[in-house]
C-alpha atoms as a PDB file:
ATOM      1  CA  UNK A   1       0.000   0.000   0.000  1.00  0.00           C
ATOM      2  CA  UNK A   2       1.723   3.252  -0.637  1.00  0.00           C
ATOM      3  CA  UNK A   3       1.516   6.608   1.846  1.00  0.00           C
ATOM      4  CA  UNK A   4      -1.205   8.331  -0.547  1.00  0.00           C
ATOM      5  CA  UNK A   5      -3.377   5.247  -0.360  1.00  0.00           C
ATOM      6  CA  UNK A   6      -2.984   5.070   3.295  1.00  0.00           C
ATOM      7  CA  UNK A   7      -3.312   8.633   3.963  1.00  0.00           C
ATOM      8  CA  UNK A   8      -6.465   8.702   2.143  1.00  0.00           C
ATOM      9  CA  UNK A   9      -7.828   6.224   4.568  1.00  0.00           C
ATOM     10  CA  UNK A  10      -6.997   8.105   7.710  1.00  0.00           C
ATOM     11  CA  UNK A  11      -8.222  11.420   5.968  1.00  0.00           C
ATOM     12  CA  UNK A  12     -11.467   9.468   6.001  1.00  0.00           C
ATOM     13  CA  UNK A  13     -11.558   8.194   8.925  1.00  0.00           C
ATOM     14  CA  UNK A  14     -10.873  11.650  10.411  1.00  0.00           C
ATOM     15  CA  UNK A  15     -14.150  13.214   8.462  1.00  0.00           C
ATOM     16  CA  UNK A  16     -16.253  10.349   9.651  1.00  0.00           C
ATOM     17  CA  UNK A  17     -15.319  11.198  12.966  1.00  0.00           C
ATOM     18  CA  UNK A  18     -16.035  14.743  12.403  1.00  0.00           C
ATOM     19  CA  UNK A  19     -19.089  13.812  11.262  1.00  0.00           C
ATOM     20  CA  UNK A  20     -19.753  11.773  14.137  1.00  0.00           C
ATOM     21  CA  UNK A  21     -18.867  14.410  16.556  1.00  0.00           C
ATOM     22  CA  UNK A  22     -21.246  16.971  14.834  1.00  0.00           C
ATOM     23  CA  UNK A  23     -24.161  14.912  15.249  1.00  0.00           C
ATOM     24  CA  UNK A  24     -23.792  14.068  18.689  1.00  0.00           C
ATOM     25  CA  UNK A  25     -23.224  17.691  19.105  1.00  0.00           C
ATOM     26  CA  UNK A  26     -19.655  17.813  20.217  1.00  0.00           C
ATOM     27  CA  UNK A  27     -18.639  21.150  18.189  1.00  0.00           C
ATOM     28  CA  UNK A  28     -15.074  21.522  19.524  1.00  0.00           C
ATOM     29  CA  UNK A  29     -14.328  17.661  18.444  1.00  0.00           C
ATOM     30  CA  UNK A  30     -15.635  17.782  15.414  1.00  0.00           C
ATOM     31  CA  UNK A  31     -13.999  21.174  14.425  1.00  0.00           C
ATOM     32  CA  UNK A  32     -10.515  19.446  15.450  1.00  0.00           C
ATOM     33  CA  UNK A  33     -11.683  16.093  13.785  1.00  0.00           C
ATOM     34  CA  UNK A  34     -12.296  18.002  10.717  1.00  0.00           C
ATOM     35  CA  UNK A  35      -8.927  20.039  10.999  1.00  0.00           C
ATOM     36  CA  UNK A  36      -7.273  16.809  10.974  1.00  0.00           C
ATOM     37  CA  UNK A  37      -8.953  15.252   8.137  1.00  0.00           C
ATOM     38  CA  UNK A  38      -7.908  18.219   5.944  1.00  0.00           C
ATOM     39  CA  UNK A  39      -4.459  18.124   6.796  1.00  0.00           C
ATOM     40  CA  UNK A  40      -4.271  14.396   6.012  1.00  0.00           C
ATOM     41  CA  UNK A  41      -6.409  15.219   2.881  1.00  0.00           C
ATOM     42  CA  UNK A  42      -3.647  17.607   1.804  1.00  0.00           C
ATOM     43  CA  UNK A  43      -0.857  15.273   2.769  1.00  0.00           C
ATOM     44  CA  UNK A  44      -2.441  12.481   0.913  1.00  0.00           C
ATOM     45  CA  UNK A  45      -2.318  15.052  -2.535  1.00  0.00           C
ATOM     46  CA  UNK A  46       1.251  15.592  -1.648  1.00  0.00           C
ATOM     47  CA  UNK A  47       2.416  11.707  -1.544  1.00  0.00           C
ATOM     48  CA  UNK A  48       0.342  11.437  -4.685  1.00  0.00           C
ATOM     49  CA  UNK A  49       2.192  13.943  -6.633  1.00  0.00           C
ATOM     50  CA  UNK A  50       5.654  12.862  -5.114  1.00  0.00           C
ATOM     51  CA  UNK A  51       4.393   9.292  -6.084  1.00  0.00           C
ATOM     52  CA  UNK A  52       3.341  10.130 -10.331  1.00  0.00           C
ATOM     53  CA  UNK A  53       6.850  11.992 -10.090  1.00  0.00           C
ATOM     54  CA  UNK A  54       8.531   8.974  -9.084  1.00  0.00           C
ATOM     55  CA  UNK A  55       6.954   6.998 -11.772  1.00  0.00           C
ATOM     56  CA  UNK A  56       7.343   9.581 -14.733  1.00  0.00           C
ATOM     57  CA  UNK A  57      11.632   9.322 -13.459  1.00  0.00           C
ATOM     58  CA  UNK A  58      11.010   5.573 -13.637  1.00  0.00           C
ATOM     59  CA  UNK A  59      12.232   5.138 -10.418  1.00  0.00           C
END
């Protein structure tokens, strides 16, 4: 599994929480569940551009 693929699933997992935490009405939690997902969603972009860059090389 490579970092993208794996940083897509905890980006995920991070909005579901969010999600979760809305809806039971925990605002602070699922602002900083949220937060997190972002950053993981824009970390996940990252690997995937460092990953097509790899291939193109042929590394």
């Amino acid at each position: 599994m490579s970092k993208s693929h794996a940083e897509e699933i905890i980006a995920v997992l991070w909005v579901i929480s969010s999600v979760l935490g809305f809806g039971f009405g925990y605002m602070m939690w699922g602002w900083t569940f949220a937060f997190m997902g972002a950053t993981s969603t824009i970390a996940s972009i990252g690997y995937a551009v460092k990953e097509v860059g790899r291939e193109r090389r042929g590394a």
